[in-house]
Protein backbone atom coordinates (compact mmCIF):
# COMPACT_ATOMS: atom_id res chain seq x y z
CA UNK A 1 20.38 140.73 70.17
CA UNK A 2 19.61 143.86 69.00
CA UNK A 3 20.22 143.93 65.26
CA UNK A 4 19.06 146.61 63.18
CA UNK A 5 16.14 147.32 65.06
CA UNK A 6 14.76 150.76 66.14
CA UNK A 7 12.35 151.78 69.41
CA UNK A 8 10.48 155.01 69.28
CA UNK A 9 9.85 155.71 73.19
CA UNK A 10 6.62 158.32 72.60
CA UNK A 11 3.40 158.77 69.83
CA UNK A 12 3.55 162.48 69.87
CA UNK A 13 3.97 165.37 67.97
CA UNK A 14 7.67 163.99 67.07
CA UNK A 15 6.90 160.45 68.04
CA UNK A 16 4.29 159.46 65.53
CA UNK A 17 5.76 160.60 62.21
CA UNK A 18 8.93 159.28 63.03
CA UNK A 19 7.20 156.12 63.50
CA UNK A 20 5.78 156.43 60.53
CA UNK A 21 8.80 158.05 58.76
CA UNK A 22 11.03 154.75 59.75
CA UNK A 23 8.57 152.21 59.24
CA UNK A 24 7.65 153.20 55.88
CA UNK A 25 10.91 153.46 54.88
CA UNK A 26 13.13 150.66 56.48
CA UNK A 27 14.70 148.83 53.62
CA UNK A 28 16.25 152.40 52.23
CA UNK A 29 17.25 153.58 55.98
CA UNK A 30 18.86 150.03 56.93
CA UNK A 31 16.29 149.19 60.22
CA UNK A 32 15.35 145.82 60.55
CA UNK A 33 12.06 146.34 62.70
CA UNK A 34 10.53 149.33 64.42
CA UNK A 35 9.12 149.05 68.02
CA UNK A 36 7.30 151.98 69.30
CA UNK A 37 6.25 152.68 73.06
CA UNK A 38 2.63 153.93 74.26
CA UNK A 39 2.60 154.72 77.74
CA UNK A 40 -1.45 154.95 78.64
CA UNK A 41 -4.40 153.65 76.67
CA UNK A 42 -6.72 155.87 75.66
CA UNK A 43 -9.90 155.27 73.15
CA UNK A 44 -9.13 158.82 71.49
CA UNK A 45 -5.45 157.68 70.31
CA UNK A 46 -6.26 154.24 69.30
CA UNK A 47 -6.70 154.99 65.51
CA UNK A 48 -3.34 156.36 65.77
CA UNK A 49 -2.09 153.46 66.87
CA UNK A 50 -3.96 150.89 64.33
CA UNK A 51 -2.51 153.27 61.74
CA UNK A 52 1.07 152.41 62.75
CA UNK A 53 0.64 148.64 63.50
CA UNK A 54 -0.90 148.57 59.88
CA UNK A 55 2.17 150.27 58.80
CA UNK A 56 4.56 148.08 60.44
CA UNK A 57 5.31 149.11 63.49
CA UNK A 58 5.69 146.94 66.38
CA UNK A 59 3.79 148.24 70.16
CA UNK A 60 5.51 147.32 73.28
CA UNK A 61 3.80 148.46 76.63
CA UNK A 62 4.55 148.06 80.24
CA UNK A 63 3.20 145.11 81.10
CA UNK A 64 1.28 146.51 84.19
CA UNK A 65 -1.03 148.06 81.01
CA UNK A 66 -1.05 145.52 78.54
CA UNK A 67 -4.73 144.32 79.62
CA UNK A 68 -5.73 147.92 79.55
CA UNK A 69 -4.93 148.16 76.27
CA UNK A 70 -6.66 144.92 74.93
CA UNK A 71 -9.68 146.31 76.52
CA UNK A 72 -9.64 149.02 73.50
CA UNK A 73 -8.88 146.11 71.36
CA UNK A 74 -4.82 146.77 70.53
CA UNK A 75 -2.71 144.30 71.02
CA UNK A 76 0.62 144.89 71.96
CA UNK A 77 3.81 142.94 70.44
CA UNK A 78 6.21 142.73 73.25
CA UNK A 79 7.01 144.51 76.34
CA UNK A 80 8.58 147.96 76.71
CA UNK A 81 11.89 146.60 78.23
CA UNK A 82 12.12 143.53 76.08
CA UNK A 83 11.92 145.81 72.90
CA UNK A 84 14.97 148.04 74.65
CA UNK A 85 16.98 145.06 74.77
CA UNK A 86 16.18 143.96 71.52
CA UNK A 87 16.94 147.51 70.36
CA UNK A 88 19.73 149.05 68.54
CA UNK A 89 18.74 152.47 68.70
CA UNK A 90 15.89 153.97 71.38
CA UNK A 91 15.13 157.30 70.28
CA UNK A 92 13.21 159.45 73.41
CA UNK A 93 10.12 161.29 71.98
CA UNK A 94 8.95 162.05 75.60
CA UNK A 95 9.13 165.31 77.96
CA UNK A 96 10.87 162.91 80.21
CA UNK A 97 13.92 161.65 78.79
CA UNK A 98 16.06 162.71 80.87
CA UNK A 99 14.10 160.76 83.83
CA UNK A 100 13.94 157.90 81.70
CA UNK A 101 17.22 157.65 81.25
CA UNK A 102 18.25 157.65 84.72
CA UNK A 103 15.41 155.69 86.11
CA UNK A 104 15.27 153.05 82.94
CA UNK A 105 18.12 153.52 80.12
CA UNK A 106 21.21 153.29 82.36
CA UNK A 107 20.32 149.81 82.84
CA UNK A 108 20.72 148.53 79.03
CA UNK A 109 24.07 150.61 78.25
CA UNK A 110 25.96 148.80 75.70
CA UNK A 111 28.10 148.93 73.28
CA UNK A 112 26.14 148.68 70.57
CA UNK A 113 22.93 150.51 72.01
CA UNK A 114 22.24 154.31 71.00
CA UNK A 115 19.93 156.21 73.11
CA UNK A 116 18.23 160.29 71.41
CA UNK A 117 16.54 162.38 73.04
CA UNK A 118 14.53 165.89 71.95
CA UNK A 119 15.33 169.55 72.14
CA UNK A 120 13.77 169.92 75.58
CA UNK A 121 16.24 167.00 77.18
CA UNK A 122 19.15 169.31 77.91
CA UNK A 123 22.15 167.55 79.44
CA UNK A 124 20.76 163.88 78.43
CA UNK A 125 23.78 163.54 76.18
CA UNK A 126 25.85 164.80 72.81
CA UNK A 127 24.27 167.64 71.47
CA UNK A 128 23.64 166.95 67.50
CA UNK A 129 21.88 168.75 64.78
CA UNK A 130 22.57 167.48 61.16
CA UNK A 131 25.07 168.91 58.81
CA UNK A 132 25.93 171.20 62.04
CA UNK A 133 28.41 168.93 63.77
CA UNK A 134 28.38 165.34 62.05
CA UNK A 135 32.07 165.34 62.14
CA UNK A 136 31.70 165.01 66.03
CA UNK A 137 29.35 162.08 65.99
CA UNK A 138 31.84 159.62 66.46
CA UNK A 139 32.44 161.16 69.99
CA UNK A 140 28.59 159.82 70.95
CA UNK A 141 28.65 156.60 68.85
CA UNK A 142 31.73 155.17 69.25
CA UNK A 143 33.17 152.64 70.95
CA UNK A 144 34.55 154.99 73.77
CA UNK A 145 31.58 156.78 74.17
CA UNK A 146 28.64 156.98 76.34
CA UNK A 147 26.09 156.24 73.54
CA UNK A 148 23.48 159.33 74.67
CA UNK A 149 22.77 162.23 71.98
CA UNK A 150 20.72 165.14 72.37
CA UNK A 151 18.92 166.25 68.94
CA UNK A 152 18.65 169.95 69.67
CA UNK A 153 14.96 171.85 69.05
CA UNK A 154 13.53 172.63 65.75
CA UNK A 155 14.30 176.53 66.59
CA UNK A 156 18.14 175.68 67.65
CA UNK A 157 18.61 174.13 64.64
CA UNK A 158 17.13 177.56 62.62
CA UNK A 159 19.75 179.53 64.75
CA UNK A 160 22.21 176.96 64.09
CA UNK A 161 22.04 176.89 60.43
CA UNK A 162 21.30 180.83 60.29
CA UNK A 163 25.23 180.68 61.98
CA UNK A 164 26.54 178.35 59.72
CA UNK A 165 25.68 180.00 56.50
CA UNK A 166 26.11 183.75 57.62
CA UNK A 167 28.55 183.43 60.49
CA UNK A 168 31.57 181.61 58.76
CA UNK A 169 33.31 182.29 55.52
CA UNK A 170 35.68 179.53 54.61
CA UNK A 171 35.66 177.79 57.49
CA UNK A 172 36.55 181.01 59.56
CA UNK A 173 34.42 182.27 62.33
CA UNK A 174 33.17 185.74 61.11
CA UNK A 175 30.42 185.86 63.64
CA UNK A 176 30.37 189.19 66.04
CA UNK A 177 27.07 188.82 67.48
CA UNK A 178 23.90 186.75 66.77
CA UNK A 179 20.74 188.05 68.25
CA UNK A 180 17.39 186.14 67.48
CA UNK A 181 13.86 186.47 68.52
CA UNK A 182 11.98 183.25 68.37
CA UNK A 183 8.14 184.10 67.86
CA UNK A 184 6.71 180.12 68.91
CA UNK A 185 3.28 178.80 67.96
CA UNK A 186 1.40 178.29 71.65
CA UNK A 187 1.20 174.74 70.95
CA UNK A 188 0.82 172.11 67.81
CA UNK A 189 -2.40 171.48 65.95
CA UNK A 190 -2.49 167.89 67.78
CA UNK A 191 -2.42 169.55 70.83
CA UNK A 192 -6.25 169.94 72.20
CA UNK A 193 -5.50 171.94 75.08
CA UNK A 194 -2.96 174.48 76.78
CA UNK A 195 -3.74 176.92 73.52
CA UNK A 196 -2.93 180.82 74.64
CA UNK A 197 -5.16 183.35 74.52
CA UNK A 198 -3.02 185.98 73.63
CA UNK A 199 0.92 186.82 73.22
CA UNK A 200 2.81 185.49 75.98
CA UNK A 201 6.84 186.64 76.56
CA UNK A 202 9.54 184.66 78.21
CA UNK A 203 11.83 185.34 80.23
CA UNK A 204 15.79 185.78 79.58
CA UNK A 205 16.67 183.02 82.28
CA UNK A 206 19.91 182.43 81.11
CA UNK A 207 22.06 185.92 81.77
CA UNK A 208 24.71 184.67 78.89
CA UNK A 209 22.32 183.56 76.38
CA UNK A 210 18.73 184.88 77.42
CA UNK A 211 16.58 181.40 76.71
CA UNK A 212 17.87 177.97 76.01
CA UNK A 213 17.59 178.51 71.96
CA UNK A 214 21.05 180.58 71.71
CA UNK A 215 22.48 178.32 74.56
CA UNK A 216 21.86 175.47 72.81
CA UNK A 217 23.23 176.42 69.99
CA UNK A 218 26.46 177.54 71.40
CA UNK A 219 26.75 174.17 72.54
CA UNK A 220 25.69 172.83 69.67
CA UNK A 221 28.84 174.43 68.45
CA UNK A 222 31.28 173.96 71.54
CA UNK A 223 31.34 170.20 70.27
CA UNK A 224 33.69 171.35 67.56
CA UNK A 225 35.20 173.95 69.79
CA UNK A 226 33.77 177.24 68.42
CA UNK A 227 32.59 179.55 70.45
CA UNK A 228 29.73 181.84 69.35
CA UNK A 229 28.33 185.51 70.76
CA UNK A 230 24.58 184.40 70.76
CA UNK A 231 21.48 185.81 72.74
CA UNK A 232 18.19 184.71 72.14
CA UNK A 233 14.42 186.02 73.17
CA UNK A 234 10.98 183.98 73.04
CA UNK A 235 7.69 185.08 72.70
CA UNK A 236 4.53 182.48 72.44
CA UNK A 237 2.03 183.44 70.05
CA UNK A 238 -1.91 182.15 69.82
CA UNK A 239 -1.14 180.43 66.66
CA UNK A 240 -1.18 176.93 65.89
CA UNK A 241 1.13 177.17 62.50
CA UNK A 242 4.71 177.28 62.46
CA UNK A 243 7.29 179.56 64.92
CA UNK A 244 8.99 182.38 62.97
CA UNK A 245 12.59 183.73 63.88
CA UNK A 246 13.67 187.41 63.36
CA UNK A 247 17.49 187.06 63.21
CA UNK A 248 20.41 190.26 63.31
CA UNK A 249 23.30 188.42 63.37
CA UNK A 250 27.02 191.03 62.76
CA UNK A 251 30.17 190.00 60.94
CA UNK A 252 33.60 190.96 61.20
CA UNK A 253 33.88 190.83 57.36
CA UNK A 254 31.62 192.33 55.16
CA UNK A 255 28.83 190.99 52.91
CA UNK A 256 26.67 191.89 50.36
CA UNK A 257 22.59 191.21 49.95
CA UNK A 258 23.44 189.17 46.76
CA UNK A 259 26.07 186.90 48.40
CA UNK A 260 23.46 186.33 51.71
CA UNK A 261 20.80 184.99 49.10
CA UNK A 262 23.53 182.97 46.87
CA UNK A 263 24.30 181.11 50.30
CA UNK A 264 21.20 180.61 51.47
CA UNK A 265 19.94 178.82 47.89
CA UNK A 266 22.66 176.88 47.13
CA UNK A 267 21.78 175.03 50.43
CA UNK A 268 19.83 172.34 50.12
CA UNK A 269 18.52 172.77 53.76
CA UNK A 270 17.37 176.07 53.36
CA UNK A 271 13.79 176.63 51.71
CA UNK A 272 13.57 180.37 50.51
CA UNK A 273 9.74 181.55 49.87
CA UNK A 274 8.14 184.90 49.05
CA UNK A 275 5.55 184.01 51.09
CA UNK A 276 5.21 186.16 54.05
CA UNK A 277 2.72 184.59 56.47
CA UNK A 278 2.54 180.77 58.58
CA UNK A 279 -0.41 180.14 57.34
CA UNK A 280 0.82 179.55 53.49
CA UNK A 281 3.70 178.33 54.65
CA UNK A 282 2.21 175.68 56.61
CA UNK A 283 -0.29 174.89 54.18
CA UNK A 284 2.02 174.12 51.76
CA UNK A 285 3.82 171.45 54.05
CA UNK A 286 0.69 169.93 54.55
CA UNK A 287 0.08 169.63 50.67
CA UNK A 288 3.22 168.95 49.59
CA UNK A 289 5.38 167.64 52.53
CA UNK A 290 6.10 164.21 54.47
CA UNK A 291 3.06 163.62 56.43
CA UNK A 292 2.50 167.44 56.65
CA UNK A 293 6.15 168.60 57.02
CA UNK A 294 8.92 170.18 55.48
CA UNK A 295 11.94 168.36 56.35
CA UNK A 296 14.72 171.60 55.58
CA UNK A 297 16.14 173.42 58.44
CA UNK A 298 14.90 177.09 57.77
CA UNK A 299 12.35 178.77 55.53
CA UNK A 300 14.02 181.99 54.63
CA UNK A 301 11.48 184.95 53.47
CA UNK A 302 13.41 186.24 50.68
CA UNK A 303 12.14 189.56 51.04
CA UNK A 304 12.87 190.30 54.50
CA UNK A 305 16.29 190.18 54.21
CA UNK A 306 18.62 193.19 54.44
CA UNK A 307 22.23 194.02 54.82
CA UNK A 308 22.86 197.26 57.25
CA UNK A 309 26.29 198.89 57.48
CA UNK A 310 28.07 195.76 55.12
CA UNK A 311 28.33 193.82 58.49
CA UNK A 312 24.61 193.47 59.42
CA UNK A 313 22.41 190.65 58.28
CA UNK A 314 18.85 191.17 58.94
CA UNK A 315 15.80 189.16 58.42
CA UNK A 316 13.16 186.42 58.83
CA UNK A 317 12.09 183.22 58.57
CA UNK A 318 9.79 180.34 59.49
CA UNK A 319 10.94 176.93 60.97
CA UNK A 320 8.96 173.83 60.17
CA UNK A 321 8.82 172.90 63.86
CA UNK A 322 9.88 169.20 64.15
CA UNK A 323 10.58 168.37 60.65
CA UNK A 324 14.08 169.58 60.93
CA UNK A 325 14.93 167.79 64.44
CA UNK A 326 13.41 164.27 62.59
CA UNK A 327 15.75 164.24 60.17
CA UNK A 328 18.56 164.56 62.52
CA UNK A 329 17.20 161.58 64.56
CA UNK A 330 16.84 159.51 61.82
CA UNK A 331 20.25 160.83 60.51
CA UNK A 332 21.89 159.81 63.87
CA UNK A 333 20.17 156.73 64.32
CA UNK A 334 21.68 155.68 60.17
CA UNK A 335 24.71 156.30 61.79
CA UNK A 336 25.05 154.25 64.66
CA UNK A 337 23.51 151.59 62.17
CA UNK A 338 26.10 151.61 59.41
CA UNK A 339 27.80 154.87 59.51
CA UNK A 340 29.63 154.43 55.73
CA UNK A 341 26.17 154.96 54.03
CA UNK A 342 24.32 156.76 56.64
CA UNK A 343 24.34 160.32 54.03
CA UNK A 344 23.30 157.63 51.32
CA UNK A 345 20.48 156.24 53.20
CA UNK A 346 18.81 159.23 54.28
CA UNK A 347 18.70 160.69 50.86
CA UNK A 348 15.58 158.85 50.25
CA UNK A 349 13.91 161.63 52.29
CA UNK A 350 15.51 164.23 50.01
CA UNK A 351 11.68 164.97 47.52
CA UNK A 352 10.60 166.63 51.08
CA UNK A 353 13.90 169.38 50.85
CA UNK A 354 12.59 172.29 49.03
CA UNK A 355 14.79 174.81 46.95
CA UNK A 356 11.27 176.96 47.44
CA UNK A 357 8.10 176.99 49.24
């Protein structure tokens, strides 16, 4: 049966703290035991994994590996399909959820089983960022529903909350036009290899939206019918830090510079900072955050921002990469566990929200 337990599929960049994130905080978040899937065995990862075992967390492996990795001296604890059945919640840290869902997941659909997946996983199920659409989460957890979510990408849920707090003024849908250019880090400072030598654009595939930030977030927002005017643009840069997000977004109503910073404090998932570079940025999420990261949604640069014409909000700000999407995937997965205290439970991450960075 699968009780309060929780698989992470995937040791990565998302994986491993969120490993480490649920493990070390079980009793507060409601999770009975944490499983966590390695797919190969390699010598140069096996700290990582000794560090979560010591922590708590359970290995399961395909069995065709399990010798392979007893020959580096880890021992698995069960087998990658037995922990999925004894699994509440299987949360997809991979590149290939969507594969893995139709090749593996379909066969353990139940009732009481939620499958997440990451940003990159588009169409693997309900599209969820927290405190953007929670009212809708009942459509992907309840009974009647078919138990997939989506936890949109770190810079999706920037846009998203850049919309919520600028876009909509009591409730009403003031948005005209949102226009964002994502600047993204080549590739995270685990990452040993695919590192750019210099800036690299994308390309607008999408006609509507121009890349898949803005059209996730309009999806993002079609869950609670609301239909947004959003275009976004993505450039990689040879950094290793944090992406950074220039944002224009126009309002039908008019607003004052004053009233855009009043908003954007008195949320507690907005970090404002007079910093005005990744480096310090980042450097204070390593100091100061959860293993390294800084859990709010946006880091607003307070003096970049600018009202043009009354309508026009202009400015930047930093996103701390996966910190925001863990939250929502622990937030999603309190849910599906006992959704009358799932706000209460994840409040124990709330020392890593900062007013300031």
């Amino acid at each position: 049966m699968p009780g309060k337990n929780v698989l992470v599929v995937g040791t990565g960049t998302i994986g491993e703290p969120l490993i480490a994130m649920l493990t070390r905080n079980r009793e507060a978040l409601g999770v009975e035991r944490v499983f966590f899937h390695k797919n190969t065995p390699l010598k140069t990862d096996r700290s990582k994994v000794w560090a979560l075992q010591q922590a708590g967390g359970e290995l399961c492996v395909d069995p065709s590996r399990a010798d392979a990795f007893r020959a580096l001296d880890i021992e698995p604890k069960l087998e990658f399909e037995q922990a999925i059945d004894d699994s509440a919640v299987v949360i997809d840290c991979t590149p290939i959820g969507n594969r893995m869902k139709e090749q593996v997941y379909s066969r353990f659909v139940s009732p009481s089983r939620l499958f997440i997946a990451q940003g990159s996983e588009f169409g693997f199920g309900h599209m969820y960022a927290r405190r953007i659409n929670d009212e809708t989460l009942d459509a992907a957890v309840g009974d009647k529903s078919d138990k997939f979510i989506q936890v949109v990408s770190c810079n999706t849920h920037n846009l998203s909350i850049l919309c919520r707090l600028l876009g909509f003024d009591g409730g009403d849908n003031v948005l005209r036009e949102g226009r964002f250019l994502c600047m993204r880090r080549a590739t995270d400072i685990s990452d040993g290899d695919k590192f750019i030598p210099a800036p690299s654009v994308g390309k607008h595939s999408d006609a509507r939206f121009g890349t898949h930030h803005a059209r996730d977030a309009w999806h993002l927002y079609q869950t609670k019918g609301i239909d947004l005017n959003l275009f976004s643009s993505a450039v990689k840069l040879n950094t290793q830090y944090m992406h950074a997000i220039y944002f224009h977004i126009e309002r039908t109503k008019p607003i004052d510079l004053d009233t855009v910073r009043r908003r954007f404090a008195a949320d507690d998932l907005v970090a404002l900072t007079h910093k005005d570079n990744a480096s310090t940025i980042f450097s204070f999420g390593r100091d100061h955050g959860l293993y390294g990261r800084i859990l709010n949604q946006t880091v607003i640069v307070n003096q970049s921002l600018a009202v043009r014409n009354d309508h026009e909000v202009i400015g930047y700000c930093f996103t701390p990469q996966d910190g925001n999407s863990l939250l929502s995937s622990i937030a999603a997965t309190c849910y599906h566990l006992e959704r009358a205290t799932y706000t209460e439970r994840i409040q124990v991450f709330k020392p890593y929200f900062f007013g300031e960075v």
